[in-house]
N, C-alpha and C. Protein backbone atom coordinates (compact mmCIF):
# COMPACT_ATOMS: atom_id res chain seq x y z
N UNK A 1 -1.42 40.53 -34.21
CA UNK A 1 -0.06 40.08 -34.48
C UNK A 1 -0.11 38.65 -35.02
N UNK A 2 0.91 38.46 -36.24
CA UNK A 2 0.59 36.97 -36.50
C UNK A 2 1.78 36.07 -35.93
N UNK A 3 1.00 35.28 -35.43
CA UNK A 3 1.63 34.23 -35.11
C UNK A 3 1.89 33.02 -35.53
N UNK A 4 3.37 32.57 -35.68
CA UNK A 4 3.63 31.65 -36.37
C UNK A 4 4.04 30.35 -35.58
N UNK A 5 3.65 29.19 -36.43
CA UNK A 5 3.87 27.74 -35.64
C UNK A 5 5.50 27.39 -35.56
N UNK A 6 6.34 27.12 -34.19
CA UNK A 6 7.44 26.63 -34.56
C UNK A 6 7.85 24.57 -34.66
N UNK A 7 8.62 24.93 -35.57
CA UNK A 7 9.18 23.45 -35.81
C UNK A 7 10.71 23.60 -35.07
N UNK A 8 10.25 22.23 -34.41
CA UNK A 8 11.09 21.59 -33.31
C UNK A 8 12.14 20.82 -34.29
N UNK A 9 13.52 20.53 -35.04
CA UNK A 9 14.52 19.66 -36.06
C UNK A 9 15.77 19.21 -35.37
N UNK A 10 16.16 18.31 -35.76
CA UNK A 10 17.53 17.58 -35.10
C UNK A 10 17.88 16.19 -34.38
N UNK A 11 18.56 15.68 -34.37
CA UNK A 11 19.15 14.45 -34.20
C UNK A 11 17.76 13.66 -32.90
N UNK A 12 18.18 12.44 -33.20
CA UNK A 12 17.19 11.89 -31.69
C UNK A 12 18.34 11.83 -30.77
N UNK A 13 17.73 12.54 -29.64
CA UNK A 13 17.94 12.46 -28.37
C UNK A 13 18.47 14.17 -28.16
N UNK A 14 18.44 14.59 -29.37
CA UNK A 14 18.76 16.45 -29.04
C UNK A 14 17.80 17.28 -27.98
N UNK A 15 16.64 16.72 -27.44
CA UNK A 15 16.02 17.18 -26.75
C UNK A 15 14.70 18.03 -27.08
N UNK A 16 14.31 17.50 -28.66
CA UNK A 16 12.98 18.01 -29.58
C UNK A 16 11.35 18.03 -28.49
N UNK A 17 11.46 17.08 -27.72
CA UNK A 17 10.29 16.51 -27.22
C UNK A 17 10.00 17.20 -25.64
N UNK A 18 11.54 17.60 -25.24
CA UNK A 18 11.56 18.11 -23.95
C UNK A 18 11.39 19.39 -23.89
N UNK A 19 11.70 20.01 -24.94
CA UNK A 19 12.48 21.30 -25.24
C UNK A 19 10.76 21.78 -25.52
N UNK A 20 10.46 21.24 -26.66
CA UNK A 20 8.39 21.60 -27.54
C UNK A 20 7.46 21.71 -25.80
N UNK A 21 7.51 20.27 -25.47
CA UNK A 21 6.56 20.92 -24.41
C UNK A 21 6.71 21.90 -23.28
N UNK A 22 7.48 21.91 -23.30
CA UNK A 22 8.00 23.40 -22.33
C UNK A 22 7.46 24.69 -23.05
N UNK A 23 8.47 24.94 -24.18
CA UNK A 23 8.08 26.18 -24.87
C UNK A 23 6.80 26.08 -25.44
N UNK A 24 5.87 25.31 -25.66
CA UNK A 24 4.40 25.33 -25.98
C UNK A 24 3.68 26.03 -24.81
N UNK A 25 4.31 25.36 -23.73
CA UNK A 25 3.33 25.78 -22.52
C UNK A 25 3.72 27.47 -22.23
N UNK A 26 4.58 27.59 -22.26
CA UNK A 26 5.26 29.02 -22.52
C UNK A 26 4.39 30.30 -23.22
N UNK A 27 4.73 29.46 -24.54
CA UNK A 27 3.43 30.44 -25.42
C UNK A 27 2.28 30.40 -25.62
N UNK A 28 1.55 29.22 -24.99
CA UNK A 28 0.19 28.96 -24.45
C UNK A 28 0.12 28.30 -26.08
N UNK A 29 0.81 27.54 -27.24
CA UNK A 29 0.54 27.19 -28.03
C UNK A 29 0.73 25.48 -27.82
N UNK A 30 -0.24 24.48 -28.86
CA UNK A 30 -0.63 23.55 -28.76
C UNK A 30 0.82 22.58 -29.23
N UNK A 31 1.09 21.56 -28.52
CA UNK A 31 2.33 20.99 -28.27
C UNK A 31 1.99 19.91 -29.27
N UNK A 32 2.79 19.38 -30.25
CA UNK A 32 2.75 17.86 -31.10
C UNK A 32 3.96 17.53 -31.49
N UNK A 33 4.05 16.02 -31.02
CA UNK A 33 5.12 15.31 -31.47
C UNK A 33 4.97 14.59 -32.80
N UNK A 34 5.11 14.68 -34.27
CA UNK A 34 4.78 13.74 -35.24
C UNK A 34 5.15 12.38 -35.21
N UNK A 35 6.07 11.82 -34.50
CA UNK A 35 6.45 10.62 -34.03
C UNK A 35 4.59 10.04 -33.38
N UNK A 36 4.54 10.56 -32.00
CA UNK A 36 3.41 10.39 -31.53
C UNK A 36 2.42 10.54 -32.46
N UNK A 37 2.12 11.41 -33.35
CA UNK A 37 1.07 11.31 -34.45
C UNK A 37 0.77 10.00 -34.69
N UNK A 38 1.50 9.90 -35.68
CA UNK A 38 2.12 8.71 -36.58
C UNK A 38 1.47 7.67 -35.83
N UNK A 39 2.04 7.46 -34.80
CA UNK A 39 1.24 5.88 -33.94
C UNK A 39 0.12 6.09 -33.54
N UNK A 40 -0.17 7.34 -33.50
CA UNK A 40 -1.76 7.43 -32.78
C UNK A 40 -2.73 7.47 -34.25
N UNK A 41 -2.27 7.65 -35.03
CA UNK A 41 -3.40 7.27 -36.18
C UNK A 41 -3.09 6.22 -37.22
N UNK A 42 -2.16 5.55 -36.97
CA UNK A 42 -2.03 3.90 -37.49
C UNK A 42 -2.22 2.66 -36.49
N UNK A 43 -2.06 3.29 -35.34
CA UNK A 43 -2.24 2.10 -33.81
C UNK A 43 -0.84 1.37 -33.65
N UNK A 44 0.30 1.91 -34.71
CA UNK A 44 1.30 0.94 -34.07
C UNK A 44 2.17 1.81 -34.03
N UNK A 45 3.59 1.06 -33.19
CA UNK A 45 4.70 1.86 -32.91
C UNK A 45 5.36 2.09 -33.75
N UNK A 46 6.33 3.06 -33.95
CA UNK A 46 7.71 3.74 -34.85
C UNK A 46 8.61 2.48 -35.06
N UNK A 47 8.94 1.69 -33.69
CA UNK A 47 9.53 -0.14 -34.60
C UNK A 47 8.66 -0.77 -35.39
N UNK A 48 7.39 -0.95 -35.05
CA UNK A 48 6.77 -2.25 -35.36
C UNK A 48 6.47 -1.64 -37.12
N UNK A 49 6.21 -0.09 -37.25
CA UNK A 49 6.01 0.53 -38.86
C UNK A 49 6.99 -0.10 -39.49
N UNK A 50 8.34 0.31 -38.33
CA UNK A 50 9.81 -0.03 -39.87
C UNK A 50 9.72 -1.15 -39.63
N UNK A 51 9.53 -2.64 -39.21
CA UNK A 51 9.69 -4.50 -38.86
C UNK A 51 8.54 -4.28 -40.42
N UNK A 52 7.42 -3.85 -40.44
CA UNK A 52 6.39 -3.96 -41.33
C UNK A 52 6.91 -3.23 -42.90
N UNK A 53 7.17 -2.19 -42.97
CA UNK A 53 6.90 -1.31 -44.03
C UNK A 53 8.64 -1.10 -44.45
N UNK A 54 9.40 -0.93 -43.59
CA UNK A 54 10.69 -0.48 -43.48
C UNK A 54 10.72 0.82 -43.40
N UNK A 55 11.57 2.04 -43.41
CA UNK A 55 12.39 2.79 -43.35
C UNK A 55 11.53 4.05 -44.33
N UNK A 56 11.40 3.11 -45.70
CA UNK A 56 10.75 3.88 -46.47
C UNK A 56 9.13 4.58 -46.52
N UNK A 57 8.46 2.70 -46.43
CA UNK A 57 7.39 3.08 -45.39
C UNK A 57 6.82 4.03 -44.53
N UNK A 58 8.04 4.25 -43.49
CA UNK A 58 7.73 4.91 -42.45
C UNK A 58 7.79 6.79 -42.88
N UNK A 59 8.62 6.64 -43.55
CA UNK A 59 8.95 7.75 -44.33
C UNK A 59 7.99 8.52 -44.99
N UNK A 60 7.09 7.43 -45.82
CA UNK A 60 5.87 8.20 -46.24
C UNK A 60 4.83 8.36 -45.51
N UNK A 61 4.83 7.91 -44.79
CA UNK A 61 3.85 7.93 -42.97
C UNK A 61 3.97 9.60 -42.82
N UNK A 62 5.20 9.43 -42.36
CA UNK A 62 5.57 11.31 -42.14
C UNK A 62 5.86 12.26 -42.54
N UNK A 63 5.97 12.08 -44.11
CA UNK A 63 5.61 12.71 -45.07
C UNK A 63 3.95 13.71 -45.23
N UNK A 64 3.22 12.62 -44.92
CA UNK A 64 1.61 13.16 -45.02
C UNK A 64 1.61 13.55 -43.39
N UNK A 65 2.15 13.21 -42.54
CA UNK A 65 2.27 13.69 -41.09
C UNK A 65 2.56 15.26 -41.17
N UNK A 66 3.64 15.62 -41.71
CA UNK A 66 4.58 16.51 -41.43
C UNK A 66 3.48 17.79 -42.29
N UNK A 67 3.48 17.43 -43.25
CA UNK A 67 2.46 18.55 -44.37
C UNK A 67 1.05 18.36 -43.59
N UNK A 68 -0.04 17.59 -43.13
CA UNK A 68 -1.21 17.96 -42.18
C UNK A 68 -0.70 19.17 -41.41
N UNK A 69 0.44 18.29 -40.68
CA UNK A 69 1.06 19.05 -39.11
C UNK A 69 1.30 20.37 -39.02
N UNK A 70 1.93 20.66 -40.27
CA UNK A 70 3.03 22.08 -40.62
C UNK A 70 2.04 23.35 -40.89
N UNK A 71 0.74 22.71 -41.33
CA UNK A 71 -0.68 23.79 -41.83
C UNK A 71 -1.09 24.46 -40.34
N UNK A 72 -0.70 23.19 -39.74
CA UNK A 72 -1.67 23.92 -38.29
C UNK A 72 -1.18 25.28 -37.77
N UNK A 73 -1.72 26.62 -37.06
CA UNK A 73 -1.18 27.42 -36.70
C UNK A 73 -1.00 27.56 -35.03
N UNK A 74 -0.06 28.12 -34.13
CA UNK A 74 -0.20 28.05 -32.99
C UNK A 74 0.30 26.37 -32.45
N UNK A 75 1.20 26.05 -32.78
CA UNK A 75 1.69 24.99 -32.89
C UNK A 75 3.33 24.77 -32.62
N UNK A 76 3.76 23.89 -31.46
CA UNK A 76 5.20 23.61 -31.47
C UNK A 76 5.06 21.99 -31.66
N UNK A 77 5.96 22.22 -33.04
CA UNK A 77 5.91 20.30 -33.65
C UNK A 77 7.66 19.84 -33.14
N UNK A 78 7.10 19.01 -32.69
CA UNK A 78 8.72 18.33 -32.39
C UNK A 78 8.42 16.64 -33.23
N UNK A 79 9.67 16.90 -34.17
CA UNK A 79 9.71 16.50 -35.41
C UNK A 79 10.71 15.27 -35.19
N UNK A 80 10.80 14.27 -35.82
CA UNK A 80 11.66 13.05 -35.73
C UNK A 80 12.69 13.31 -36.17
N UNK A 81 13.93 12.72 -35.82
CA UNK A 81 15.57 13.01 -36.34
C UNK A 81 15.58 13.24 -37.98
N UNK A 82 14.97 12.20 -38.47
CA UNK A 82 15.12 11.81 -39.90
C UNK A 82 14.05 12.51 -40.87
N UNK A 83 13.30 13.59 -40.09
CA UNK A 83 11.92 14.39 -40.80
C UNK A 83 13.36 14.92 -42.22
N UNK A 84 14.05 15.32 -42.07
CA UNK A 84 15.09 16.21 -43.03
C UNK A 84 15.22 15.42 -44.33
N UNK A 85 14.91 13.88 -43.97
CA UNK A 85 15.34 12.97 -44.72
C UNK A 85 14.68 13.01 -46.58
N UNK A 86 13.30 13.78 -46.09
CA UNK A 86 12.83 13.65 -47.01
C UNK A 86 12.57 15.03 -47.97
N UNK A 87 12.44 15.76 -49.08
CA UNK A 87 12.70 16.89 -49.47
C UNK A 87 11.04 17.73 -48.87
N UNK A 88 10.22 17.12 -49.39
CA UNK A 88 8.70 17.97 -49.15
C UNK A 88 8.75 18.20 -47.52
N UNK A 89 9.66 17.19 -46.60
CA UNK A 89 9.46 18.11 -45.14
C UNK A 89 10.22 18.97 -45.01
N UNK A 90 11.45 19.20 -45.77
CA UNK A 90 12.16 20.48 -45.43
C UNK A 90 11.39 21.39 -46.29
N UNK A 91 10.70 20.84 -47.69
CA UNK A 91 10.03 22.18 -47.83
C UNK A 91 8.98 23.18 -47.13
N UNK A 92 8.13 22.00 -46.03
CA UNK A 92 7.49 22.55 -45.85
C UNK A 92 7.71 22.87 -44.54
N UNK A 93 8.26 22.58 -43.92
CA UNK A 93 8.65 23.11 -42.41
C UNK A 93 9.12 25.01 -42.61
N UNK A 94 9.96 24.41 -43.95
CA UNK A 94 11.05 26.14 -44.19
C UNK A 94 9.77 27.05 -44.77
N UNK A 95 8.81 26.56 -45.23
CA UNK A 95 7.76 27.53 -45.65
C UNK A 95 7.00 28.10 -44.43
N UNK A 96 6.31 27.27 -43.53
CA UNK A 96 5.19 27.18 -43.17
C UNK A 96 5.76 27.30 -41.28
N UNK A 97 6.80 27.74 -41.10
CA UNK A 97 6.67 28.14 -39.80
C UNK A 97 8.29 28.55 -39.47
N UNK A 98 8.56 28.69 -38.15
CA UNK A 98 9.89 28.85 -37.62
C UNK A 98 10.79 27.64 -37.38
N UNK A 99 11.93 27.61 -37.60
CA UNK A 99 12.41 26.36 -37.53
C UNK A 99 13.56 26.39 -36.79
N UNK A 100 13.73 25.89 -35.53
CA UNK A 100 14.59 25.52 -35.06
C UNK A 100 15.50 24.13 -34.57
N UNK A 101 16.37 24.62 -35.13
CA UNK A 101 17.59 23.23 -34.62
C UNK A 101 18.34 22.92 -33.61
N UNK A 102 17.68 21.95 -33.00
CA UNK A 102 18.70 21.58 -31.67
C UNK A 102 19.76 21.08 -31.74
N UNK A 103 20.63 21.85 -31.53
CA UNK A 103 22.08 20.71 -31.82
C UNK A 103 22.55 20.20 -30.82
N UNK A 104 23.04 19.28 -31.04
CA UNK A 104 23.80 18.43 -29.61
C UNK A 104 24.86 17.49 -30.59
N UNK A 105 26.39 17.53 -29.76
CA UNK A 105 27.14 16.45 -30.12
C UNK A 105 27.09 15.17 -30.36
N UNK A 106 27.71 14.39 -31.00
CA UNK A 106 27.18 13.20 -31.47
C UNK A 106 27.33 12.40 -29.71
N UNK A 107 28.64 12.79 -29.28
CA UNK A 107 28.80 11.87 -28.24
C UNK A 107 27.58 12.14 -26.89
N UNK A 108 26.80 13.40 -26.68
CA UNK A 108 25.92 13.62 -25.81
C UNK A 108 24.75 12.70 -26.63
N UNK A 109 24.75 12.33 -28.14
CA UNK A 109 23.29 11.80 -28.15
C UNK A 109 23.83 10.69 -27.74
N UNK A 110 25.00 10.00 -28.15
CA UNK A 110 24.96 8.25 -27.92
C UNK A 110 24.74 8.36 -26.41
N UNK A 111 25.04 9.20 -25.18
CA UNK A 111 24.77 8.63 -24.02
C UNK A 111 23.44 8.77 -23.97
N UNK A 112 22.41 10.03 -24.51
CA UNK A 112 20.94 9.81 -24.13
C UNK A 112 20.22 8.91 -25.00
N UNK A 113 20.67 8.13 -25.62
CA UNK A 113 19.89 7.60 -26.42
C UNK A 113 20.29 5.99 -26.07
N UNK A 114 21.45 5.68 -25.48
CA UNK A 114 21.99 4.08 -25.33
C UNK A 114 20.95 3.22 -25.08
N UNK A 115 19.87 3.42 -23.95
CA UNK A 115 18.78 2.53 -23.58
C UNK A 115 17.69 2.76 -24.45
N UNK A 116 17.67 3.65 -25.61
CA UNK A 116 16.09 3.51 -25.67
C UNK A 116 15.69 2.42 -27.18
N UNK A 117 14.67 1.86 -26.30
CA UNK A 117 14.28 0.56 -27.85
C UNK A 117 13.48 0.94 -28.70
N UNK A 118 12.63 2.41 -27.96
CA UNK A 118 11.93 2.41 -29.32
C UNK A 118 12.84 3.67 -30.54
N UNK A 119 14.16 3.52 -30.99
CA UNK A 119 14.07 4.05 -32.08
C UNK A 119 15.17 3.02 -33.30
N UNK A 120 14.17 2.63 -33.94
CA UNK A 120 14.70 1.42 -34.88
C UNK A 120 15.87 1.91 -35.12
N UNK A 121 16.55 2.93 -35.80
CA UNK A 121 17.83 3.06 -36.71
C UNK A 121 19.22 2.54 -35.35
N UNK A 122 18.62 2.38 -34.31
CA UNK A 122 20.00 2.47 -33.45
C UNK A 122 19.90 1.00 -33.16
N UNK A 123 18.80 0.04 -33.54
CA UNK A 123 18.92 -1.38 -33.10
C UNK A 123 20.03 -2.36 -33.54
N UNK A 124 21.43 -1.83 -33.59
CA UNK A 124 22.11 -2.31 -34.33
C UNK A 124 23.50 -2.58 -33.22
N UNK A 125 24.26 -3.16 -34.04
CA UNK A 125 25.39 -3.44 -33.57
C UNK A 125 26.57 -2.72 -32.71
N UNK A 126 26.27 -1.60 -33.40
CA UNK A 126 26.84 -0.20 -33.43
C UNK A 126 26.44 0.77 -33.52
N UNK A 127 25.54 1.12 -32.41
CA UNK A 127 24.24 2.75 -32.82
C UNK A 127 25.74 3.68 -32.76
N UNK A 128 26.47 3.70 -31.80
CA UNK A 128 27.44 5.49 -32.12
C UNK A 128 27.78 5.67 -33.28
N UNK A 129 28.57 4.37 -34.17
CA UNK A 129 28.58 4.43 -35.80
C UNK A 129 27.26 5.08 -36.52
N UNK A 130 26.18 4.47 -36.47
CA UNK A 130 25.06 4.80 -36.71
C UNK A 130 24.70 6.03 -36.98
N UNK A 131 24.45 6.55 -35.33
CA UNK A 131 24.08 8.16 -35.07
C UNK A 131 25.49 9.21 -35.50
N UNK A 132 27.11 8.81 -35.64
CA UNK A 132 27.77 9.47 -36.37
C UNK A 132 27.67 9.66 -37.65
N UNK A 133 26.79 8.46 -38.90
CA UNK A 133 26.69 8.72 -40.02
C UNK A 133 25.24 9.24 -39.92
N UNK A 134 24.35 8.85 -39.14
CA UNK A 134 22.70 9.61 -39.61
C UNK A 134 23.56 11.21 -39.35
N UNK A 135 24.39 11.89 -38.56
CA UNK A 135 24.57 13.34 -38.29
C UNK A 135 25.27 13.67 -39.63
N UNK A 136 26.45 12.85 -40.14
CA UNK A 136 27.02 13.56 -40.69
C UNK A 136 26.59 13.80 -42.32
N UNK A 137 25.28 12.53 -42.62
CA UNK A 137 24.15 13.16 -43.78
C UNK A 137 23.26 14.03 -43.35
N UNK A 138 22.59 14.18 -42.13
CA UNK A 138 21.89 14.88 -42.12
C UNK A 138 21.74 16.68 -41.36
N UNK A 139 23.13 16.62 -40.95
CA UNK A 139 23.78 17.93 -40.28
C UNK A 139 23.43 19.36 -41.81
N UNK A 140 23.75 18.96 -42.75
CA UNK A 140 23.90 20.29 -43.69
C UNK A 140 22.48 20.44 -43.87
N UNK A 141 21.48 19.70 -43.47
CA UNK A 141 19.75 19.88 -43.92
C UNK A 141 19.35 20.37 -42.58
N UNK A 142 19.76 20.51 -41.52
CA UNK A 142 19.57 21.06 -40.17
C UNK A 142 19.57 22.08 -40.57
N UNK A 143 20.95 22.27 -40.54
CA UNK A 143 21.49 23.69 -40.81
C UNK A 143 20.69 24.69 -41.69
N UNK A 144 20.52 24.25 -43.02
CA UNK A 144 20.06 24.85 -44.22
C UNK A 144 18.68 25.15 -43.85
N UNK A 145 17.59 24.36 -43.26
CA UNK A 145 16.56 24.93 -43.05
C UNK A 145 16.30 25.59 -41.49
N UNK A 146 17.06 25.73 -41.03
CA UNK A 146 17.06 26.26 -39.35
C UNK A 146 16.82 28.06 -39.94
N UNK A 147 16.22 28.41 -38.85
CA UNK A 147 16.22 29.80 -38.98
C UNK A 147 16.81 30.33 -37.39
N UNK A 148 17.27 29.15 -36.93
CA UNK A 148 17.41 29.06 -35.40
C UNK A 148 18.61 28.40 -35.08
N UNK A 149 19.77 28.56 -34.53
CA UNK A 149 20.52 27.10 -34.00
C UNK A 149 20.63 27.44 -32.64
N UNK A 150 20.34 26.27 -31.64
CA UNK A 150 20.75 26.33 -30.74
C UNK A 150 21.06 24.77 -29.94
N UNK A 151 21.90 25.15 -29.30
CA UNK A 151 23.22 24.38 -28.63
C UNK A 151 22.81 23.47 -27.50
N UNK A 152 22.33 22.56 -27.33
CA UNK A 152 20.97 21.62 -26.42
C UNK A 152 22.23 21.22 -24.99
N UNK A 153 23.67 20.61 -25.78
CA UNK A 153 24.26 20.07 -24.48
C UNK A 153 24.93 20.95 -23.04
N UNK A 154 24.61 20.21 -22.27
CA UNK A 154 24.61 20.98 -20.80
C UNK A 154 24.08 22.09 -20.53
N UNK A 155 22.97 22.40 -21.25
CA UNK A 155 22.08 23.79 -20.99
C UNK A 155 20.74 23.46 -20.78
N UNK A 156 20.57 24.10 -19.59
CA UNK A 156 19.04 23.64 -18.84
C UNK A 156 18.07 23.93 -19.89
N UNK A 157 17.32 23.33 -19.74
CA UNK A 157 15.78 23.42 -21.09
C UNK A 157 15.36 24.50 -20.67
N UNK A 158 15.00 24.94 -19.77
CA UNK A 158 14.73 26.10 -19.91
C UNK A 158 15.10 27.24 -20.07
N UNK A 159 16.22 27.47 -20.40
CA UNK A 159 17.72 28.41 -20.89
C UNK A 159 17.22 28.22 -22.09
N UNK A 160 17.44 27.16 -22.84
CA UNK A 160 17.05 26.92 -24.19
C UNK A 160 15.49 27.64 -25.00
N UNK A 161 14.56 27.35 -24.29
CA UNK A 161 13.29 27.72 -24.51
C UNK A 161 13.48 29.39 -24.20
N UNK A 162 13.77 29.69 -23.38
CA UNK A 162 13.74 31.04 -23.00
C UNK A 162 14.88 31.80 -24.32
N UNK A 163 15.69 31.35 -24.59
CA UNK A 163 17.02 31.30 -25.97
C UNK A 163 16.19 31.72 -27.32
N UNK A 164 14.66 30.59 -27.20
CA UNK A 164 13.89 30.58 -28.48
C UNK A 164 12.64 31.56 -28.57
N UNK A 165 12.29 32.11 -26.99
CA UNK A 165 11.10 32.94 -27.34
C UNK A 165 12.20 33.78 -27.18
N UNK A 166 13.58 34.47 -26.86
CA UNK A 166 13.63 35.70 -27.20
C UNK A 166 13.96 36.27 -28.08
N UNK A 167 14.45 35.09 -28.96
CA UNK A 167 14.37 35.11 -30.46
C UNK A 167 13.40 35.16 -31.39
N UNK A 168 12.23 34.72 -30.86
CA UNK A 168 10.77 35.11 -31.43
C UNK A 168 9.96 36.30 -31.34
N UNK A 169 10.67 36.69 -30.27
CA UNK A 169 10.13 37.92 -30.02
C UNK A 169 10.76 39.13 -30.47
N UNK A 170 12.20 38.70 -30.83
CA UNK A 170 13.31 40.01 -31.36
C UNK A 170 12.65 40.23 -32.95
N UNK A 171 12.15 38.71 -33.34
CA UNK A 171 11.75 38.80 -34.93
C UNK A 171 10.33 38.94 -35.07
N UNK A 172 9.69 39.48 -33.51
CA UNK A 172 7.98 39.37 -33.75
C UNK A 172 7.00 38.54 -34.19
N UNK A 173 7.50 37.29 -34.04
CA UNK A 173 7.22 36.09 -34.35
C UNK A 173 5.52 35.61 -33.18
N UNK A 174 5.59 35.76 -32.12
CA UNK A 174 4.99 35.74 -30.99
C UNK A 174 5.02 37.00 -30.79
């Protein structure tokens, strides 16, 4: 039976990172965060790339991240908010495996996300402004490459994961 790698897509703080290692361990397949990539083979953090390189920079970081990543088989990638941002990762995510989208309301991310420093785009004045315009460019590229949607707020992760293998399994995916 072949088995295909799924991609983890959607906003930060939708629950990409919580959601992958669960269902990896699930399907006995190998768990990666490309965020975590990214710093583990440049040595620095997701701020200190964008303070250095900016936005764009970082962009082409995970660009060559995302296309290594996406080849691998037996694989749940949990992918950065802004992976959509760029065209070759939606191409290759929508080619090269299953893709699911976590959705969560804008107002559930601003509460999980209020404390955290490491994600540059929210270091601002106004992250809920922020994370309302990163959703409302990047909501129709969710959508469009999802082969999956599912609904992250107030549903136990493991409801969710269990949501995604029985959907993998209805399409023989796993």
């Amino acid at each position: 039976m072949h088995k295909e790698s799924i991609f983890l897509v959607g906003p930060m703080g939708a629950g990409k990172s919580t959601v992958g290692k669960l269902l990896a361990e699930k399907l006995h397949y190998q768990f990666v965060d490309s965020d975590h990539e990214i710093e583990a083979k440049t040595g620095a953090t997701i701020p200190m790339i964008f303070d250095i390189e900016g936005e764009q920079g970082f962009r082409n970081r995970e660009a060559l991240m995302i296309d290594e990543l996406s080849l691998k088989s037996e694989v749940v990638l949990a992918t950065g908010g802004g992976v959509v941002e760029t065209e070759s990762n939606r191409q290759h995510l929508r080619t090269r495996g299953f893709v699911v989208y976590l959705k969560s309301p804008v107002e559930a991310l601003i509460q999980r996300t209020r404390h955290d420093r490491n994600r540059p785009l929210l270091q601002t004045g106004n992250p809920a402004q922020v994370l309302k315009d990163l959703m409302e460019r990047r909501e129709p590229w969710y959508l469009e490459m999802a082969d999956l949607v599912i609904e992250t707020q107030q549903v136990p992760v493991h409801r969710v994961v269990k949501q995604i293998i029985d959907r993998l399994e209805s399409e023989k995916i796993v």
